[in-house]
N, C-alpha and C. Protein backbone atom coordinates (compact mmCIF):
# COMPACT_ATOMS: atom_id res chain seq x y z
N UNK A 1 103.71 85.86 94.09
CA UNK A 1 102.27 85.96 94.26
C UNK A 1 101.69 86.55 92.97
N UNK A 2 100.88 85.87 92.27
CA UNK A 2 100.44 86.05 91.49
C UNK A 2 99.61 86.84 91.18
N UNK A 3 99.89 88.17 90.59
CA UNK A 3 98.67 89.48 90.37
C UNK A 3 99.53 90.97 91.11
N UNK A 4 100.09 90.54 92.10
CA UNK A 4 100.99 91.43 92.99
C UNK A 4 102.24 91.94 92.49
N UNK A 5 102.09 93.07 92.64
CA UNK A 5 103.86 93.71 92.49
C UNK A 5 104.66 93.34 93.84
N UNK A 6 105.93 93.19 93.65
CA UNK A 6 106.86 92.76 94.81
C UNK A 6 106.29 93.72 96.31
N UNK A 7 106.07 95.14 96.14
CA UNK A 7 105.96 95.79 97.12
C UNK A 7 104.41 95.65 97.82
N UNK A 8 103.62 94.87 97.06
CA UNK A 8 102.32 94.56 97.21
C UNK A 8 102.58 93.01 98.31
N UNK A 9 103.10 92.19 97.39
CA UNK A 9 103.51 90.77 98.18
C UNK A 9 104.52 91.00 99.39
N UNK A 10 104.89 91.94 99.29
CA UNK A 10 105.93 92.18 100.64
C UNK A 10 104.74 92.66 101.95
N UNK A 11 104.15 93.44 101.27
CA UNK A 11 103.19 93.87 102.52
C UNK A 11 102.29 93.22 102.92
N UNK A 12 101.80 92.32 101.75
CA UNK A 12 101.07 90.94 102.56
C UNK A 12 101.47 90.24 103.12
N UNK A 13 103.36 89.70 103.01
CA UNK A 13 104.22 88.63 103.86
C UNK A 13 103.69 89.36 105.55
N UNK A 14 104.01 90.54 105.31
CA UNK A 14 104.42 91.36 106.26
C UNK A 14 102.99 91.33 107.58
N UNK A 15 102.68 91.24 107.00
CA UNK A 15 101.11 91.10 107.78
C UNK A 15 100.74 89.83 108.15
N UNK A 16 101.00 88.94 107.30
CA UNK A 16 100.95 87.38 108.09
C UNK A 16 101.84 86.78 108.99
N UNK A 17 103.16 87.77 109.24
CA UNK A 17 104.30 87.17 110.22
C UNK A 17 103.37 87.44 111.26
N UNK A 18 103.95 86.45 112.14
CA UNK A 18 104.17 86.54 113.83
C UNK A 18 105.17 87.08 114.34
N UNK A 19 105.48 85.59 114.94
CA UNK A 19 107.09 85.83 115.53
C UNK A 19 108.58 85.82 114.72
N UNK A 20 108.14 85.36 113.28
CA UNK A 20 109.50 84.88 112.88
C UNK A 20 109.39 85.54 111.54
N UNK A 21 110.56 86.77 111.10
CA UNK A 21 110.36 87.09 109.93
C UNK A 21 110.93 86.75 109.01
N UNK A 22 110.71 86.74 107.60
CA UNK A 22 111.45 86.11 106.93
C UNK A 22 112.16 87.45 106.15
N UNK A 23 113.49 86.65 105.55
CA UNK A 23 114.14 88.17 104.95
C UNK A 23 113.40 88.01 103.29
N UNK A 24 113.55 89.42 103.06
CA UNK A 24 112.68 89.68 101.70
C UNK A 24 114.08 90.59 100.90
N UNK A 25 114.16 90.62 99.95
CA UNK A 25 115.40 90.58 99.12
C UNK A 25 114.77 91.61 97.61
N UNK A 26 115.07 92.52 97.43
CA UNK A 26 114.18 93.12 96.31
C UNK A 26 115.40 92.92 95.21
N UNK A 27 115.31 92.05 94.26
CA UNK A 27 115.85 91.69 93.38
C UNK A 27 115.48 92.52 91.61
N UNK A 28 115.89 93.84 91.14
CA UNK A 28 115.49 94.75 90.28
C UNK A 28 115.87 95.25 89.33
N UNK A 29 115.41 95.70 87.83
CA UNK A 29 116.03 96.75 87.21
C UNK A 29 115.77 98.13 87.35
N UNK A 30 115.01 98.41 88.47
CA UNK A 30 114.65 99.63 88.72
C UNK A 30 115.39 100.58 89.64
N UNK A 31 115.94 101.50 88.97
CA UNK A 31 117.00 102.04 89.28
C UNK A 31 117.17 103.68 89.61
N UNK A 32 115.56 104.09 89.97
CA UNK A 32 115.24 105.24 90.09
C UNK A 32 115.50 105.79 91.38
N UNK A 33 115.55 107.05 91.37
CA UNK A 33 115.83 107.50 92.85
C UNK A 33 114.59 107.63 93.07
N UNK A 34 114.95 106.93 94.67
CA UNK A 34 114.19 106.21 96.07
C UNK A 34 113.29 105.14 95.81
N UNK A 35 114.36 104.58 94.78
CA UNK A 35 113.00 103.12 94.56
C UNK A 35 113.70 102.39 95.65
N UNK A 36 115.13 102.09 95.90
CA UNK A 36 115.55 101.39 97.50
C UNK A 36 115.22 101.81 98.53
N UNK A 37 114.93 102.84 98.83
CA UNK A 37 114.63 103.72 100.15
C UNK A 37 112.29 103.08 100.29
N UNK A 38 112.12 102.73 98.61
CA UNK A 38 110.86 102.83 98.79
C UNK A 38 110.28 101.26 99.27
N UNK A 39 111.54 100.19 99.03
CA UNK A 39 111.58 98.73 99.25
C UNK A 39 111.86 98.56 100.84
N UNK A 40 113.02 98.93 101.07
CA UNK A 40 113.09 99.36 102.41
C UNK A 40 112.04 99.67 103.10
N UNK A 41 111.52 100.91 102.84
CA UNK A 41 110.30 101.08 104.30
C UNK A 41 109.37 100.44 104.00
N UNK A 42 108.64 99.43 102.68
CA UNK A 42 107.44 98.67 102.86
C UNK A 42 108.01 97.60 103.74
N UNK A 43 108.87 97.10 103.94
CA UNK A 43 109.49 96.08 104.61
C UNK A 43 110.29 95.13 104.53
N UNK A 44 110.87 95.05 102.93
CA UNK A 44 111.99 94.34 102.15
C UNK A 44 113.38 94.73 103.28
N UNK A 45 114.13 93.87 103.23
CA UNK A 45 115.24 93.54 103.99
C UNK A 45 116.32 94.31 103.25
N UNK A 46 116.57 93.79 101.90
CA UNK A 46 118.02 94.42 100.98
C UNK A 46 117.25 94.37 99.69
N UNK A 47 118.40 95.14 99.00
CA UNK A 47 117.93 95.91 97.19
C UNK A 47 119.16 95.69 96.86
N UNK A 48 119.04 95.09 95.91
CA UNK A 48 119.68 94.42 94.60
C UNK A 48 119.62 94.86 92.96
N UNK A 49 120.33 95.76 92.84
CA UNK A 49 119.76 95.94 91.24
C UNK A 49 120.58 94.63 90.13
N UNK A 50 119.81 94.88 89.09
CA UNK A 50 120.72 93.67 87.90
C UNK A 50 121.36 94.97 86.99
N UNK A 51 122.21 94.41 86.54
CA UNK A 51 122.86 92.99 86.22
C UNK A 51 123.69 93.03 87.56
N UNK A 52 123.74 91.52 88.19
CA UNK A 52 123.87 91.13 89.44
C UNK A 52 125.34 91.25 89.19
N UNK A 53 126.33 91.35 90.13
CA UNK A 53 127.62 91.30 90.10
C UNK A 53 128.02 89.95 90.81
N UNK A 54 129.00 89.40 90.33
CA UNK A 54 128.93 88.13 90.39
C UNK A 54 129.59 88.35 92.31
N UNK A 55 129.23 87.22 92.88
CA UNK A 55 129.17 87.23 94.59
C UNK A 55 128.25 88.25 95.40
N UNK A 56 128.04 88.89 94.54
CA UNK A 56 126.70 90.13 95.29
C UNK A 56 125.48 88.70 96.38
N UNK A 57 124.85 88.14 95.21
CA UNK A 57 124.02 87.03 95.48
C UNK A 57 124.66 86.52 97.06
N UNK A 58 125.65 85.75 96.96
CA UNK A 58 126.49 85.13 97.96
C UNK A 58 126.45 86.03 99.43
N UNK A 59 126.86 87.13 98.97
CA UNK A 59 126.51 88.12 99.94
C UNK A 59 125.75 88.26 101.09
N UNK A 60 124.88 88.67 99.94
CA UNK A 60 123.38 89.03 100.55
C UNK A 60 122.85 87.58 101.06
N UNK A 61 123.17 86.73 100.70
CA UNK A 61 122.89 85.08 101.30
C UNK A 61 123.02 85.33 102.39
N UNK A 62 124.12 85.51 103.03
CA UNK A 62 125.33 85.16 104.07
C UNK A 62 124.91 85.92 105.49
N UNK A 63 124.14 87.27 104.52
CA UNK A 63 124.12 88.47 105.48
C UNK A 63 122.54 88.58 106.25
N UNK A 64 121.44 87.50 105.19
CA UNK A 64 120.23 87.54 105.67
C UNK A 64 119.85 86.15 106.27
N UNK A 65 120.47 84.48 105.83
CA UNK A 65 120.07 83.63 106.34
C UNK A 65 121.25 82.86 107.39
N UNK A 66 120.50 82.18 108.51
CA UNK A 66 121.30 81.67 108.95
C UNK A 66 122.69 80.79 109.09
């Protein structure tokens, strides 16, 4: 979303669900303490920092979509 920080576009997803949520994935170099704890409670699903470890991706696939 264009203009939005991730935690901005997360809280707008978040507000247009109904019934069906979608998983939100915070994909980051930000690596500060309680920046996961701060993705988490806006409503992001999982936190990911880079450089990605290779199968991390796969993972987190496996663990959020059907």
């Amino acid at each position: 979303m264009p203009g939005m920080s991730g935690l901005e576009a997360t809280s707008q997803i978040r507000r247009w669900e109904s019934d069906k949520r979608t998983p939100i994935i915070a994909l980051t170099a930000a690596v500060q303490k309680g920046d996961r704890e701060k993705c988490l409670s806006i409503g992001m699903d999982d936190y990911v920092t880079k450089p990605v470890v290779k199968g991390t991706i796969a993972k987190i696939l496996q663990r959020w979509l059907p």
